[in-house]
Structure formats: C-alpha cells, structure tokens
C-alpha atoms as a PDB file:
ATOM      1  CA  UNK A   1      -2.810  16.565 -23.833  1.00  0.00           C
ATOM      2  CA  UNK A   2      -4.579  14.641 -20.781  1.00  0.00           C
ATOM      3  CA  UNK A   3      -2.009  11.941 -19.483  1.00  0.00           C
ATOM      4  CA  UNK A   4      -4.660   9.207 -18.078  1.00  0.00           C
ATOM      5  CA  UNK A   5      -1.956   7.315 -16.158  1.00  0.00           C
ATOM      6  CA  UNK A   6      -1.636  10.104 -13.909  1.00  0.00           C
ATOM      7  CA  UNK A   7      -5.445  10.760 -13.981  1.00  0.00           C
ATOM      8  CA  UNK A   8      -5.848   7.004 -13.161  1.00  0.00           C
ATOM      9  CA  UNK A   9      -2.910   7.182 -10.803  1.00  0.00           C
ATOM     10  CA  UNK A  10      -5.009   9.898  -9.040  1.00  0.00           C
ATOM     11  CA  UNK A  11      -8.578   8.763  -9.042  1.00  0.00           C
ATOM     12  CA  UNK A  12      -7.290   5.211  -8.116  1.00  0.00           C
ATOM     13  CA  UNK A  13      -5.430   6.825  -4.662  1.00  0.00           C
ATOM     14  CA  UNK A  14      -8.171   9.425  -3.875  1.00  0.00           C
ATOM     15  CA  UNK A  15     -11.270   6.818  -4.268  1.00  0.00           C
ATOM     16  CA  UNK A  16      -9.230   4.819  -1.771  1.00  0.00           C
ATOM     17  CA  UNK A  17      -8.692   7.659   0.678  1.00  0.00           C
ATOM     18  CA  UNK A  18     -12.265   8.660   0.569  1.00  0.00           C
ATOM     19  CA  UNK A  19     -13.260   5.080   1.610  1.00  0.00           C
ATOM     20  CA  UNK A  20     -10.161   5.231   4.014  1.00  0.00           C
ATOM     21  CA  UNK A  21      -9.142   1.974   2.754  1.00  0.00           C
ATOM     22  CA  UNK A  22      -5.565   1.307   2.628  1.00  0.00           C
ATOM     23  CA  UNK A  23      -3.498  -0.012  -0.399  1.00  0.00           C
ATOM     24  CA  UNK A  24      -2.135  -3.437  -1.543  1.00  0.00           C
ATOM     25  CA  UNK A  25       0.961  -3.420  -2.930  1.00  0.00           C
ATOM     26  CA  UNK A  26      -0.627  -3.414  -6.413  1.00  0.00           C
ATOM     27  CA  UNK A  27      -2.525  -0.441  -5.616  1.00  0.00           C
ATOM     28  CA  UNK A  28       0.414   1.229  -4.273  1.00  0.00           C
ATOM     29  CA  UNK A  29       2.629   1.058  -7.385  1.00  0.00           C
ATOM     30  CA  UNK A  30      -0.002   1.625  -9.783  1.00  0.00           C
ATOM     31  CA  UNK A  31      -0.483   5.082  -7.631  1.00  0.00           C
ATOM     32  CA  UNK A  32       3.302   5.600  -7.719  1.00  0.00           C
ATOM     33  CA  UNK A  33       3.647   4.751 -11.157  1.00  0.00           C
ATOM     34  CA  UNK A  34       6.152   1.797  -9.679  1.00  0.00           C
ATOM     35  CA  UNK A  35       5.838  -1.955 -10.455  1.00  0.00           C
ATOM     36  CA  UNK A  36       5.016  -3.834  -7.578  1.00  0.00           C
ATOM     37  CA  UNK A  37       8.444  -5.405  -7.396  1.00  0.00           C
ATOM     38  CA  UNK A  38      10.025  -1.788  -6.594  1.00  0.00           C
ATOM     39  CA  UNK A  39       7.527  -1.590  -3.719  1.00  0.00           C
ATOM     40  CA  UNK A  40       8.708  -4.985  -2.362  1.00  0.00           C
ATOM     41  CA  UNK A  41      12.344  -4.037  -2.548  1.00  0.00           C
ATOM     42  CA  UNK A  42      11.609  -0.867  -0.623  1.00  0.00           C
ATOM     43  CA  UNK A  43       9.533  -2.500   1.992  1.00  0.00           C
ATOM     44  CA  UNK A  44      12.368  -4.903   2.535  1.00  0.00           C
ATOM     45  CA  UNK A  45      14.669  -2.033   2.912  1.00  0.00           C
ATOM     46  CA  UNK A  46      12.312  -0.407   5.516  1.00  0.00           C
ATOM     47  CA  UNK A  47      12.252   2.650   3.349  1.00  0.00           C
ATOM     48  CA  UNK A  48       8.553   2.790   2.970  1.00  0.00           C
ATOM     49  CA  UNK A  49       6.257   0.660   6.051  1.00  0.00           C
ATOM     50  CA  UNK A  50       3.303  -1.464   5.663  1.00  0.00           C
ATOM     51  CA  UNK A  51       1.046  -3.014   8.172  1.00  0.00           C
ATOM     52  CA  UNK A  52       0.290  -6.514   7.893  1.00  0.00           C
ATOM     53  CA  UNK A  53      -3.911  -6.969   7.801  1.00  0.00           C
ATOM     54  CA  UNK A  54      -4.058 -10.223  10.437  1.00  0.00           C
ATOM     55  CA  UNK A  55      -7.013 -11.657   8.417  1.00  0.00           C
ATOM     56  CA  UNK A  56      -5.241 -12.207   5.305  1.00  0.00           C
ATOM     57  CA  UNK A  57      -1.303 -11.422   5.859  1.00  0.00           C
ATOM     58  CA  UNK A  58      -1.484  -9.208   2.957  1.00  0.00           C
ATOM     59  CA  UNK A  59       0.633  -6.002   3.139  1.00  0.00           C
ATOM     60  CA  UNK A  60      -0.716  -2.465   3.451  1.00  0.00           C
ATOM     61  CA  UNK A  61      -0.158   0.442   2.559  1.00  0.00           C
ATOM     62  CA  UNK A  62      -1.459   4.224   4.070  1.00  0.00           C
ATOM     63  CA  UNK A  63      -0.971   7.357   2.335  1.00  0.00           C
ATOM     64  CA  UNK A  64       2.418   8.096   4.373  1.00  0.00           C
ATOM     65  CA  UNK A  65       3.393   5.356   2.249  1.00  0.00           C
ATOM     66  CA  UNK A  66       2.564   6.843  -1.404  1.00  0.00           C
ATOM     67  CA  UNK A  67       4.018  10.130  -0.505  1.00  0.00           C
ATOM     68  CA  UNK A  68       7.118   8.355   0.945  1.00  0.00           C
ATOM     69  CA  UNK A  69       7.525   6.728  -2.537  1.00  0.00           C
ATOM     70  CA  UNK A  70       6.903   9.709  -4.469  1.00  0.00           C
ATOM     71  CA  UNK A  71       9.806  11.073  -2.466  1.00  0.00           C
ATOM     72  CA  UNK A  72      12.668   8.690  -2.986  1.00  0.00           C
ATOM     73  CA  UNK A  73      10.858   8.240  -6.946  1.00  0.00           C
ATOM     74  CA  UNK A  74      12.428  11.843  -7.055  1.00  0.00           C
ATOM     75  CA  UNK A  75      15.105  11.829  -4.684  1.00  0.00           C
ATOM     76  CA  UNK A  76      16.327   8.609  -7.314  1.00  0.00           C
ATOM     77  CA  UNK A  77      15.823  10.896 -10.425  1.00  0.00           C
ATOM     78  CA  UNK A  78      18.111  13.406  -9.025  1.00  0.00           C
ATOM     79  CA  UNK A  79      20.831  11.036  -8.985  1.00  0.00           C
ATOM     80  CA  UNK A  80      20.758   9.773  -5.031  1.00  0.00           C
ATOM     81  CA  UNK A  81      21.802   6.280  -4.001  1.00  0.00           C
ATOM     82  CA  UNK A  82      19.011   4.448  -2.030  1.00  0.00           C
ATOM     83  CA  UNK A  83      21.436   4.378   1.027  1.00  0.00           C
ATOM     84  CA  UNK A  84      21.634   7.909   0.738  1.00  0.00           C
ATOM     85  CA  UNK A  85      18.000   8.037   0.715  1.00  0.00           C
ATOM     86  CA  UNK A  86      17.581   6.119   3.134  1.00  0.00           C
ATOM     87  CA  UNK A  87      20.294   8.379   5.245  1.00  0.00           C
ATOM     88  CA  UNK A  88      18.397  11.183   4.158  1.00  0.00           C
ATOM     89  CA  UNK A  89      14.765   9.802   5.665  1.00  0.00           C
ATOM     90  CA  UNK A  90      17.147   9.317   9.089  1.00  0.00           C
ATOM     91  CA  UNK A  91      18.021  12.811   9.354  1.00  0.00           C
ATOM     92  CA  UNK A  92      14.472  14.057   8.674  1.00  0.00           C
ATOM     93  CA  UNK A  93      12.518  11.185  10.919  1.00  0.00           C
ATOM     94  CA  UNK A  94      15.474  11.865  13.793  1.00  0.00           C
ATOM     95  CA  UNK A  95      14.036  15.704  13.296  1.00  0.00           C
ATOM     96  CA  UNK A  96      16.980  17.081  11.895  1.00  0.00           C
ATOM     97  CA  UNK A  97      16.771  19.043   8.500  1.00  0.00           C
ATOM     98  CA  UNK A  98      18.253  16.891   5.986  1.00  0.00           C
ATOM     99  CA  UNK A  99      18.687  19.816   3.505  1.00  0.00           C
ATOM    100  CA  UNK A 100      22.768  20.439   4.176  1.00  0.00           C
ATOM    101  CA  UNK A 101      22.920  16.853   3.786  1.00  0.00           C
ATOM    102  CA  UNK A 102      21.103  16.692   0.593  1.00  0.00           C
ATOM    103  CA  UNK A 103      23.232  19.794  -0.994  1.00  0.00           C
ATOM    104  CA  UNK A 104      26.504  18.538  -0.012  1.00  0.00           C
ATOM    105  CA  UNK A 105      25.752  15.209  -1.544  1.00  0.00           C
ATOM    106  CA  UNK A 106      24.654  16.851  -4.811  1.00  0.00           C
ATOM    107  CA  UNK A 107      27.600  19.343  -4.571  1.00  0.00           C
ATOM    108  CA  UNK A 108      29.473  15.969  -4.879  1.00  0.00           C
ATOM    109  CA  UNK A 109      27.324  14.353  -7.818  1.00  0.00           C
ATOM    110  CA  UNK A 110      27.586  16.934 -10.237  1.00  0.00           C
ATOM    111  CA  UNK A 111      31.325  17.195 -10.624  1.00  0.00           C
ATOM    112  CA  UNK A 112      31.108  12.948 -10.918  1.00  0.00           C
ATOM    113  CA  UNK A 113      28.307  13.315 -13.283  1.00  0.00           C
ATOM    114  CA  UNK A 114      30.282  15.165 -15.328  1.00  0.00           C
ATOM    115  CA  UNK A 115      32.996  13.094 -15.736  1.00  0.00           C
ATOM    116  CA  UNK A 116      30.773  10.107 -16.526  1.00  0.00           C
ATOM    117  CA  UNK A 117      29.454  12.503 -19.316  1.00  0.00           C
ATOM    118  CA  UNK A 118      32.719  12.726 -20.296  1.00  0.00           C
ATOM    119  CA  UNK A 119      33.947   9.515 -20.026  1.00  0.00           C
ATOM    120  CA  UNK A 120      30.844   8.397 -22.330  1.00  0.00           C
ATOM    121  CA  UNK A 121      31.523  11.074 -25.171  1.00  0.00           C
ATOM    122  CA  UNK A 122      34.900   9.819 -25.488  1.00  0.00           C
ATOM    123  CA  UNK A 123      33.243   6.331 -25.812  1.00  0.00           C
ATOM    124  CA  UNK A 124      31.110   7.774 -28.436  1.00  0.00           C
ATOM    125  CA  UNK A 125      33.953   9.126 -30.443  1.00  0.00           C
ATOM    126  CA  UNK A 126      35.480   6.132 -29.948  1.00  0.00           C
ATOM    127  CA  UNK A 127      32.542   3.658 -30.843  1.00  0.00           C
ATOM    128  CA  UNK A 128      31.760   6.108 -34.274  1.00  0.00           C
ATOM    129  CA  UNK A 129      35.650   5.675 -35.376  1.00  0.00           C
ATOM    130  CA  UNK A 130      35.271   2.267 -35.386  1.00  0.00           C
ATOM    131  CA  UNK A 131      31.918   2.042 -37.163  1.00  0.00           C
ATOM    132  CA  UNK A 132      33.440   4.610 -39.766  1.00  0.00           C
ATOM    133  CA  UNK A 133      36.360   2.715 -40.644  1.00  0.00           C
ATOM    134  CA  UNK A 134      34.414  -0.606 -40.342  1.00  0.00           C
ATOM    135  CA  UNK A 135      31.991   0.967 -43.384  1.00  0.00           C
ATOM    136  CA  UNK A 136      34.938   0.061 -46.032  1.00  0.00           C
ATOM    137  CA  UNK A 137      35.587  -3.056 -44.878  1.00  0.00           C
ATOM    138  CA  UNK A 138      34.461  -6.953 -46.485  1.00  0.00           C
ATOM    139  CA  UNK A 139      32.519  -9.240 -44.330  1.00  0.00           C
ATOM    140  CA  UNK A 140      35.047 -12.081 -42.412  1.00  0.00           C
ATOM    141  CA  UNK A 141      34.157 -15.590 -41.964  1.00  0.00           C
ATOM    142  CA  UNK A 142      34.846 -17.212 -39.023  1.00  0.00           C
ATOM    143  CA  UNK A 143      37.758 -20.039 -39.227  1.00  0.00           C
ATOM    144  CA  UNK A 144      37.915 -21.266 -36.192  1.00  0.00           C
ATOM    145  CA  UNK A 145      40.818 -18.569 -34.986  1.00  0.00           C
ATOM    146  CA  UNK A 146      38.762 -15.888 -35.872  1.00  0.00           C
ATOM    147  CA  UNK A 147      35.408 -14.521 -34.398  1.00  0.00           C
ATOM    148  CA  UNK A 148      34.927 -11.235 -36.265  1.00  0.00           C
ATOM    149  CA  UNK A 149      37.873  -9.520 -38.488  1.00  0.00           C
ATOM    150  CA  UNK A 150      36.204  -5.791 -37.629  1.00  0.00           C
ATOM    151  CA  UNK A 151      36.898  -6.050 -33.895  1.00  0.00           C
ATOM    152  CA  UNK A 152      39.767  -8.272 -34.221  1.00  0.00           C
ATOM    153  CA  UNK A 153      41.759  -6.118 -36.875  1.00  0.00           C
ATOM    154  CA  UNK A 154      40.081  -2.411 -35.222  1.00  0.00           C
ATOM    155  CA  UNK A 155      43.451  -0.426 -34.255  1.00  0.00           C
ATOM    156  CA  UNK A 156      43.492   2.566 -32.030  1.00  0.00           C
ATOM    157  CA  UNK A 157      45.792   3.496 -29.446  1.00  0.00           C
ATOM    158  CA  UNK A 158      43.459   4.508 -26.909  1.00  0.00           C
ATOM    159  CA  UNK A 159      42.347   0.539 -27.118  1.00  0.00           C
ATOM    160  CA  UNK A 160      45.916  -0.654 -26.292  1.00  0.00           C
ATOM    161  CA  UNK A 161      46.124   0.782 -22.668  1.00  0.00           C
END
C-alpha cells in the first residue's frame, strides 16, 4: 500500500527544488514529517541553519536543511541524545569521521537499554501482581483518611525498599 504522506512529503520538497525556492518552516516539517515546533527547537540549537529572507524576516530553509533533519530524525530513533548529535555533526563538519564516535556511543546504549528493558519488565510483573490481587477485592470509599484501599492496603516487599 501507497503511503501518501511520504508521497506528499516528496512531491511537496521536489516541486520546491525544481522552482529553487527555499522552505518555510512549515514546509520544512511537513517534508520531514516533523511539526514545526521540532524545527524551531533545532534551529535554536543551531543543529539545522536557516537564512533569514530580509523582506519578510521569515526563516528559510535549503535542502542541506531537510537532509540535516532527516539525519538527526534517525540518529534520534537509534537512541542518540541531541547533544550527542549535535557532537556528532562537530566531528563530521570539523572533517573528521564521526563513525568511531557513533559506535562507541552505541556500544554504550545497548548494555543501558537493556537494563531499562529490564527494569520495565520487572515493573510489569510488578504492576500485573497488583492488578491480579486487586481483581478479588470490594470497592473502598474514601473517609477522609483514605484515598483508595487497593493501593493503600497493596503489600509486596519489593514496594517497601
């Protein structure tokens, strides 16, 4: 199946590089499939540049720019910080080959994502315990001491630490 955002995405980008127009900050997230916020942020953060048209003061955007923000749209789904991206960019705009960098940091990421994995089954376990013996048990009312019986009465010794 045809996914129209990205065909949209596309023929919005290339009919502006045919006219060699460059993009509002609007145009630019639609392309990246950002909101217009994100772009913002990024600007502010001098991770992506934008010229500033002197007849209107509105910000622009060239194609350096979309392809920058396709970049750190990935580099983010991989797990990377934006200061890491943004040390990243450094390396590679300095003319050094950020690609040591980038495996060492991920080298580092997957042993943490791991333990967050972990960390959140064990909060799973623990959250479905709860619900399980919660099944059995009447409805409280509040009384003024009391906000909810189930969470107030829930025993398990990995909540007394």
């Amino acid at each position: 199946m045809l996914d129209l955002g990205v065909t949209q995405r596309f023929y919005a980008v290339s009919t502006l590089i045919a006219k060699g127009d460059e993009m509002l900050v609007s145009d630019l997230a639609k392309a990246a499939g950002v909101t217009g916020e994100t772009v913002r942020h990024y600007t502010r953060k001098g991770l992506i540049k934008a010229q500033q048209n002197p007849e209107n003061q509105y910000h622009e955007y060239d194609l350096q720019a979309l392809q920058r923000l396709r970049f750190i749209k990935r580099a983010r789904a991989l797990g990377f910080s934006l200061n890491e991206i943004q040390d990243i960019i450094g390396l590679a705009e300095h003319g050094e080959s950020p690609c040591p960098t980038v495996r060492d940091l991920m080298a580092e990421k997957i042993p943490e994502t791991e333990r967050k994995i972990a960390e959140l089954e064990r909060h799973l376990a623990l959250m479905k315990a709860a619900l399980t013996d919660w099944q059995t048990q009447p409805d409280g009312v509040p009384t003024g001491s009391s906000i909810c019986c189930l969470i107030e009465d829930w025993s398990q010794e990995t909540t007394d630490e």
